[in-house]
PDB file of N, CA and C in Angstrom:
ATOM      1  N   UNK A   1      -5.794  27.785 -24.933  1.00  0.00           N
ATOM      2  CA  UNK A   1      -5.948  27.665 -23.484  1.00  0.00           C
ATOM      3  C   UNK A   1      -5.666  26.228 -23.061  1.00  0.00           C
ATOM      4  N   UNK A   2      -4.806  26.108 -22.176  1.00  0.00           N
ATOM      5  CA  UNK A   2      -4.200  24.539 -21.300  1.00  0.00           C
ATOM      6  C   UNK A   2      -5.253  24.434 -20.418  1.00  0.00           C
ATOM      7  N   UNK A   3      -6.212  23.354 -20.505  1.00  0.00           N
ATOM      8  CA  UNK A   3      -7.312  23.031 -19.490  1.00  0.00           C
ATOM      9  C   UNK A   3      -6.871  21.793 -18.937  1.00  0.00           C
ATOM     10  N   UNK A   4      -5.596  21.391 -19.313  1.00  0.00           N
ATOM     11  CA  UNK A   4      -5.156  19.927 -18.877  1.00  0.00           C
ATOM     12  C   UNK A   4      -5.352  20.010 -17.144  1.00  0.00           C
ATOM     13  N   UNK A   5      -5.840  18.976 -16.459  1.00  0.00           N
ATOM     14  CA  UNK A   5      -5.398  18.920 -15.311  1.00  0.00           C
ATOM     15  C   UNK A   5      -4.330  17.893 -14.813  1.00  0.00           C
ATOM     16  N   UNK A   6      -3.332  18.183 -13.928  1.00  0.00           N
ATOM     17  CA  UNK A   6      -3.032  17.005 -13.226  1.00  0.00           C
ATOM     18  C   UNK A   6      -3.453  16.223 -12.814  1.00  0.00           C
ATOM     19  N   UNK A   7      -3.441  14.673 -12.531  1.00  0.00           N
ATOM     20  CA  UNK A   7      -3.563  13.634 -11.662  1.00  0.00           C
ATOM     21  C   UNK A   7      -2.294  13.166 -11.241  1.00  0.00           C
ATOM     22  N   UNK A   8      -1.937  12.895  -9.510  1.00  0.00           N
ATOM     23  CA  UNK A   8      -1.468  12.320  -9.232  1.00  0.00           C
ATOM     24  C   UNK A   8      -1.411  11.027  -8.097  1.00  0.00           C
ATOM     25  N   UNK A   9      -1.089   9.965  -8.658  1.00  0.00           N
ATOM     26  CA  UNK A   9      -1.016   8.520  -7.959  1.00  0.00           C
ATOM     27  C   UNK A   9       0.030   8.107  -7.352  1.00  0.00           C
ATOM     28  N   UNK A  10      -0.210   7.053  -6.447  1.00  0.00           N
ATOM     29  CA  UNK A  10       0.447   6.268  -5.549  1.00  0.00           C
ATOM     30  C   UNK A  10       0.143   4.751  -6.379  1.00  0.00           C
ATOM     31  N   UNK A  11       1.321   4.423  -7.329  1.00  0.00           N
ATOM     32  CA  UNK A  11       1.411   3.004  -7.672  1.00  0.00           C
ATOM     33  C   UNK A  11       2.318   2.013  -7.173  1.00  0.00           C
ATOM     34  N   UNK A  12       2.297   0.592  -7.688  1.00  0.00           N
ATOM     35  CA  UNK A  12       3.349  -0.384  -7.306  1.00  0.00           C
ATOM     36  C   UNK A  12       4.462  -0.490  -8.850  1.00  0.00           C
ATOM     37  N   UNK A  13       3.963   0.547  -9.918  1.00  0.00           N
ATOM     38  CA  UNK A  13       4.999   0.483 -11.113  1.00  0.00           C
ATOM     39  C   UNK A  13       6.125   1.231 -10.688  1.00  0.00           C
ATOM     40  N   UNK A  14       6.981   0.117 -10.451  1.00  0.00           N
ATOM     41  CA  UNK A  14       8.762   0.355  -9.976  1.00  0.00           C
ATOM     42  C   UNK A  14       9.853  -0.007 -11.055  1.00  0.00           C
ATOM     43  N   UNK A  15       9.117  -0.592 -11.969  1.00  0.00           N
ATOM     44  CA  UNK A  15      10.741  -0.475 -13.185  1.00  0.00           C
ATOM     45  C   UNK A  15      10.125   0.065 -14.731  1.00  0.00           C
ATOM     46  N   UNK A  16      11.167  -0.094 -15.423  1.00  0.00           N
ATOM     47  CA  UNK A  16      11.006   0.056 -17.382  1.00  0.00           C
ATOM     48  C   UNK A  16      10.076  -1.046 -17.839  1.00  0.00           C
ATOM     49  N   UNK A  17      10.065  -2.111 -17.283  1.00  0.00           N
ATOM     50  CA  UNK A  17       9.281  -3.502 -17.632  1.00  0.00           C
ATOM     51  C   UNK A  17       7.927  -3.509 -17.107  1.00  0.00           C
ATOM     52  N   UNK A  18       7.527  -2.807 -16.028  1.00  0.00           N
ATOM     53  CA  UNK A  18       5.936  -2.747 -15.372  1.00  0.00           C
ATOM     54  C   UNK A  18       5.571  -1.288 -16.089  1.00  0.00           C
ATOM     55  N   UNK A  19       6.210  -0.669 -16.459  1.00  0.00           N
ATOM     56  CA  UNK A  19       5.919   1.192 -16.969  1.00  0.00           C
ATOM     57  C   UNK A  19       5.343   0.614 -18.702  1.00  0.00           C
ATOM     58  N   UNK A  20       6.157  -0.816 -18.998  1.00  0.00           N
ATOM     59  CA  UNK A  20       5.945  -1.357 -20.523  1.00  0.00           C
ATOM     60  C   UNK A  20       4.462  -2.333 -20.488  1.00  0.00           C
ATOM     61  N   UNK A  21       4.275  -2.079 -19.739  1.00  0.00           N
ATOM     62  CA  UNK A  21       3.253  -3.475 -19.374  1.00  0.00           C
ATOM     63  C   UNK A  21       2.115  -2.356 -19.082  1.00  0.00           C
ATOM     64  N   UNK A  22       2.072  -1.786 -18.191  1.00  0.00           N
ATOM     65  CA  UNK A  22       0.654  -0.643 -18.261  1.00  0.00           C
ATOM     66  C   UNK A  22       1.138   0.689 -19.355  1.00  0.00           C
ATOM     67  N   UNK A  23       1.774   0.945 -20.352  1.00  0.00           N
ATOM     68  CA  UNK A  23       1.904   1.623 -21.240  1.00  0.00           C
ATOM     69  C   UNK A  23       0.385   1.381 -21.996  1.00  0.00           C
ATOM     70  N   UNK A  24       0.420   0.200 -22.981  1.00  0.00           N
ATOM     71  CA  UNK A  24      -0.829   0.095 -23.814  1.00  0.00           C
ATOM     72  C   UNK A  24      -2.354   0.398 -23.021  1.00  0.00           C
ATOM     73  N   UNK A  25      -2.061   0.440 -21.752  1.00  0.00           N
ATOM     74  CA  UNK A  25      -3.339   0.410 -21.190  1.00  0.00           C
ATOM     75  C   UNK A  25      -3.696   1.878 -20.963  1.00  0.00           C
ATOM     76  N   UNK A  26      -2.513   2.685 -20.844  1.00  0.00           N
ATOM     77  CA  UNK A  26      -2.908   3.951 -20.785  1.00  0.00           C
ATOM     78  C   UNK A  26      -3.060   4.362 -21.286  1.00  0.00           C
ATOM     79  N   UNK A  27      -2.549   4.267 -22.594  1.00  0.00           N
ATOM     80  CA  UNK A  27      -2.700   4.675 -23.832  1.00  0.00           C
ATOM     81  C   UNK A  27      -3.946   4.777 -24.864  1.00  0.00           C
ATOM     82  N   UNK A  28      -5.017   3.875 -24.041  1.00  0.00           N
ATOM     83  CA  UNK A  28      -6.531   3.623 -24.278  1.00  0.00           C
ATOM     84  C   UNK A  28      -7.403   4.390 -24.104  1.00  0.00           C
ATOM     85  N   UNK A  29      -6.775   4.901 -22.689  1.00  0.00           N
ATOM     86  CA  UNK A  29      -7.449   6.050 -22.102  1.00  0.00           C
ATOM     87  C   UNK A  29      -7.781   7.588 -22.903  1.00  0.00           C
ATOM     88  N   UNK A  30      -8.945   7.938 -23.479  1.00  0.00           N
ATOM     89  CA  UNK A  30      -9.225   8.891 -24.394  1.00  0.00           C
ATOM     90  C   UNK A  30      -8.869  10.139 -23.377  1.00  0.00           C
ATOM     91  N   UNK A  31      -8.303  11.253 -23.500  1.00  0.00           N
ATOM     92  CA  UNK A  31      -8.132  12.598 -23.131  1.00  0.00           C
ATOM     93  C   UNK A  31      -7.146  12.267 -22.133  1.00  0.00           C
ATOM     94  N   UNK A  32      -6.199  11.442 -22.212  1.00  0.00           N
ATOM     95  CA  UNK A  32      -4.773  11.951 -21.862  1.00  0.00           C
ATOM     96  C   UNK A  32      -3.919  12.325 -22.693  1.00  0.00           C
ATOM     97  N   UNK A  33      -3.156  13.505 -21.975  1.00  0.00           N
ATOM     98  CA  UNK A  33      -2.413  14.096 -22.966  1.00  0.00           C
ATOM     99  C   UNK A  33      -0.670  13.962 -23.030  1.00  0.00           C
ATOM    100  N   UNK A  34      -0.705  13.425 -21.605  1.00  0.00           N
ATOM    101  CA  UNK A  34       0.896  12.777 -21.256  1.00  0.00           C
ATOM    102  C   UNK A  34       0.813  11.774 -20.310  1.00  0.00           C
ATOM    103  N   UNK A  35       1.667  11.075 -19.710  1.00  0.00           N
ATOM    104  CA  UNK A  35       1.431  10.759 -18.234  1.00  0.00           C
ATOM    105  C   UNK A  35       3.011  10.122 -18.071  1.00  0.00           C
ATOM    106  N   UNK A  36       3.860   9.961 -16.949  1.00  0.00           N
ATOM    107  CA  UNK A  36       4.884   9.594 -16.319  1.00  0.00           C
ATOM    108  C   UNK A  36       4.360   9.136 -15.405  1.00  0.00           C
ATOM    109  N   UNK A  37       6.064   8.313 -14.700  1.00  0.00           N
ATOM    110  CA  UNK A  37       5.925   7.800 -13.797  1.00  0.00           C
ATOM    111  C   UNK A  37       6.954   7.789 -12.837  1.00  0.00           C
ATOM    112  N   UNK A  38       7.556   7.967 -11.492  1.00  0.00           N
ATOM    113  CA  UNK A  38       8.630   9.226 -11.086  1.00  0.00           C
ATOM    114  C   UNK A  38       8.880   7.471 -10.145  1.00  0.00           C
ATOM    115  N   UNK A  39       9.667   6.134 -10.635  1.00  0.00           N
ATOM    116  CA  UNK A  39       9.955   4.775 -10.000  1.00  0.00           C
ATOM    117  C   UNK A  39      11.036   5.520  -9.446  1.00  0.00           C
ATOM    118  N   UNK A  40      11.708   6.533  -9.155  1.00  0.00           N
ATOM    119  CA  UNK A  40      12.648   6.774  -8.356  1.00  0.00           C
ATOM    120  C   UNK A  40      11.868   6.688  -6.725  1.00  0.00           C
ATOM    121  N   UNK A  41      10.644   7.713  -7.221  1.00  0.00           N
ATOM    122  CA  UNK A  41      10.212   8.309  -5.843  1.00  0.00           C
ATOM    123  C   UNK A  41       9.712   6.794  -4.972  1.00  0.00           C
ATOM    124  N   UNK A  42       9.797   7.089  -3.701  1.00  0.00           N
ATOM    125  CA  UNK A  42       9.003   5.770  -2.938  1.00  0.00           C
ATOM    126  C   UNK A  42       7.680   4.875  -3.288  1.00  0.00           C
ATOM    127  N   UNK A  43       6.774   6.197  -3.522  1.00  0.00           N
ATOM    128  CA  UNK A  43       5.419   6.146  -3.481  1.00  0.00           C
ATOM    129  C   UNK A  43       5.535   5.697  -5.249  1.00  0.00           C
ATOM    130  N   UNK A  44       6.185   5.783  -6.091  1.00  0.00           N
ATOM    131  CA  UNK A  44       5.548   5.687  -7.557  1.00  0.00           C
ATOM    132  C   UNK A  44       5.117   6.144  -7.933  1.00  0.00           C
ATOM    133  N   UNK A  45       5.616   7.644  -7.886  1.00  0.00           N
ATOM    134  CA  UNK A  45       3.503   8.244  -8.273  1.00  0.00           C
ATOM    135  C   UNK A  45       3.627   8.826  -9.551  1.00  0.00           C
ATOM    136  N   UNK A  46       2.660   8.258 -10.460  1.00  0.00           N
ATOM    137  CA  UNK A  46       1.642   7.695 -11.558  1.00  0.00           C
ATOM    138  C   UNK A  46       1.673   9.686 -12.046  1.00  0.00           C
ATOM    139  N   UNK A  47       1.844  10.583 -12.437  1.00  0.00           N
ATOM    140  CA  UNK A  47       1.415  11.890 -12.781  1.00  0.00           C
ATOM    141  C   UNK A  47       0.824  11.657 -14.408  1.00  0.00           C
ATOM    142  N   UNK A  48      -0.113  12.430 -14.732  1.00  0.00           N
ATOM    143  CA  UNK A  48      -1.506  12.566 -15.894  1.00  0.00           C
ATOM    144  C   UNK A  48      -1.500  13.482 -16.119  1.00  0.00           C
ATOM    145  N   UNK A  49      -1.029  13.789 -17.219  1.00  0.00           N
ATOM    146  CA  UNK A  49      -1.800  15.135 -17.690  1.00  0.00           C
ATOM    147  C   UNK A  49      -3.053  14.816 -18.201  1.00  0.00           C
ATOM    148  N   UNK A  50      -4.112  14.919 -17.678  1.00  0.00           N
ATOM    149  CA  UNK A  50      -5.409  14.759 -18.399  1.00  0.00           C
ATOM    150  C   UNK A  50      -6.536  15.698 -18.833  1.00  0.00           C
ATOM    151  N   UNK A  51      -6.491  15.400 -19.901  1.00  0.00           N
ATOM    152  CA  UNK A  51      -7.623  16.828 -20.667  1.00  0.00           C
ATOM    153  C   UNK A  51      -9.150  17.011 -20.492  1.00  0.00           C
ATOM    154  N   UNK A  52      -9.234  15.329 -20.946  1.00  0.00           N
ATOM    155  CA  UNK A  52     -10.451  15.053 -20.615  1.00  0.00           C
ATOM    156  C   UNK A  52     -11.018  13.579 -19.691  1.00  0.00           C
ATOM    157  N   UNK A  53      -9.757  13.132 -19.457  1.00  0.00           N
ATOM    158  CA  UNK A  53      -9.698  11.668 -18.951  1.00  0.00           C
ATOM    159  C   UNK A  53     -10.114  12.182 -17.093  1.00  0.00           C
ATOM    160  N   UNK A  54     -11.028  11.327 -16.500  1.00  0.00           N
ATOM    161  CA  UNK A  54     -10.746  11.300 -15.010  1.00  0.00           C
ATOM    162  C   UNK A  54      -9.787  10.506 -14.112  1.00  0.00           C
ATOM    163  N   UNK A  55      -9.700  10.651 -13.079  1.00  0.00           N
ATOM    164  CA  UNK A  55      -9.224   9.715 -12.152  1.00  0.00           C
ATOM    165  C   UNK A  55      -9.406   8.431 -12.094  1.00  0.00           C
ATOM    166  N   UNK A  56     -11.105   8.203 -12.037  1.00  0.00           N
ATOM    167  CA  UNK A  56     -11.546   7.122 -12.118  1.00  0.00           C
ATOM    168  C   UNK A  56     -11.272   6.462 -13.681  1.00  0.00           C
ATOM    169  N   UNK A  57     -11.064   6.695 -14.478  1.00  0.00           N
ATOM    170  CA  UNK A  57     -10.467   6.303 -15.813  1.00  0.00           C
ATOM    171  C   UNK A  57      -8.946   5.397 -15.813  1.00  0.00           C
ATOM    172  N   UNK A  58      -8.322   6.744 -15.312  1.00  0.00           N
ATOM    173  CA  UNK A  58      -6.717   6.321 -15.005  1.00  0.00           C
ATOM    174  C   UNK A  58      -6.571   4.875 -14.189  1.00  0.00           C
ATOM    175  N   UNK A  59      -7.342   5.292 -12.369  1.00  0.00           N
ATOM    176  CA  UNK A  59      -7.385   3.967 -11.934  1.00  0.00           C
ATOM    177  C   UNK A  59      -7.758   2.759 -12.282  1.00  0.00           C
ATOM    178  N   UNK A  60      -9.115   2.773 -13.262  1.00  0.00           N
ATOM    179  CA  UNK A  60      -9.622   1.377 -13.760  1.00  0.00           C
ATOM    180  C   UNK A  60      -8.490   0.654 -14.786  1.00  0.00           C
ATOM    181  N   UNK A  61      -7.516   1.810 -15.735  1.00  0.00           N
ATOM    182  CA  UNK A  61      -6.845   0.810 -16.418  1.00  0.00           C
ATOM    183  C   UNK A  61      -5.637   0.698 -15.530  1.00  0.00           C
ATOM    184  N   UNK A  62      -5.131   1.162 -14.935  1.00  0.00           N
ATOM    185  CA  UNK A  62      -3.848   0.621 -14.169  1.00  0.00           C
ATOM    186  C   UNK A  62      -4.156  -0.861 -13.692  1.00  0.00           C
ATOM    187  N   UNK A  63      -5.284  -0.727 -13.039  1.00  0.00           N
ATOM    188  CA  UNK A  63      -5.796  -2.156 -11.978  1.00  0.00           C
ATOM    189  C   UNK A  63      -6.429  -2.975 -13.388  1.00  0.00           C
ATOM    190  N   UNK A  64      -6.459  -2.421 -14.317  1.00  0.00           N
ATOM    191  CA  UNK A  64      -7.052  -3.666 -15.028  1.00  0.00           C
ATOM    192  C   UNK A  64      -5.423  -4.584 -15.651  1.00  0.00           C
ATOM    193  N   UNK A  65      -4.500  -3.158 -15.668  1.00  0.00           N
ATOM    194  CA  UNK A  65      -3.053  -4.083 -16.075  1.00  0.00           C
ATOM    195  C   UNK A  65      -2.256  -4.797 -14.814  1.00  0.00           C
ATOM    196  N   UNK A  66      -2.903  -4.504 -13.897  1.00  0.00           N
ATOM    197  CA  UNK A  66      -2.289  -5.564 -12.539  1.00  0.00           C
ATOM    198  C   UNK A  66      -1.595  -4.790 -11.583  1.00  0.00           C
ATOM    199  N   UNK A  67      -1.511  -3.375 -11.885  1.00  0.00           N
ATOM    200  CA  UNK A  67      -1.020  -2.787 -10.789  1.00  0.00           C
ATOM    201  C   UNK A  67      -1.760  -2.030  -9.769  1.00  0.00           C
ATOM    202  N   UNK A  68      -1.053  -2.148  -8.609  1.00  0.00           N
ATOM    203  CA  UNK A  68      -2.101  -1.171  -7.747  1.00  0.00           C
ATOM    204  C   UNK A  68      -2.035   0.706  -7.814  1.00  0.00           C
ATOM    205  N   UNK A  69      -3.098   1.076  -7.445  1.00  0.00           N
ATOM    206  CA  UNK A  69      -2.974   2.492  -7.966  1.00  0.00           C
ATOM    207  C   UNK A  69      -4.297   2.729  -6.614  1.00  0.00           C
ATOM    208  N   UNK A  70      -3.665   4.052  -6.648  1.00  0.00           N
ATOM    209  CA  UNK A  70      -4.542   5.026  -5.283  1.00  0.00           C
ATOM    210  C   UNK A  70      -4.393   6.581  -5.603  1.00  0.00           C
ATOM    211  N   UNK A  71      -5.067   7.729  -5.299  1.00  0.00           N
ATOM    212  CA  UNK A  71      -4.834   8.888  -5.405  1.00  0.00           C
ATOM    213  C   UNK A  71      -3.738   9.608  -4.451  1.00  0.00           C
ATOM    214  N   UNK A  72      -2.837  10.403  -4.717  1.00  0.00           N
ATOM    215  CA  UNK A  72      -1.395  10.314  -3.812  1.00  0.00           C
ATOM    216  C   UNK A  72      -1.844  11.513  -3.102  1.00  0.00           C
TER     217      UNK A  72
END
């Protein structure tokens, strides 16, 4: 059974070099199971597959790697 839920964000990660820079930080995050990041779209938005990770998880490490992040 897939209990993953989505999260999706509104960030300021716009290239390969800021996506490399909050990589390790997401990667910290216990019960994610994927996550992208769509720098085409305007908004940036941050998508999670998260299993067991929350929102509030996701946001604390984005902003702890320097980017801004909001729920989209």
């Amino acid at each position: 059974m897939n209990s993953d839920k989505t999260l999706k964000f509104k960030t300021n990660i716009k290239c390969g070099g800021c996506i490399a820079t909050v990589t390790p930080f997401l990667n910290e995050v216990d019960g994610i199971a994927e996550w992208k990041v769509d720098t085409a779209n305007k908004n940036k938005i941050l998508t999670v597959e998260a299993a067991t990770a929350s929102a509030q998880d996701v946001m604390a490490k984005v902003k702890e790697a320097g980017f801004k992040i909001e729920p989209a």
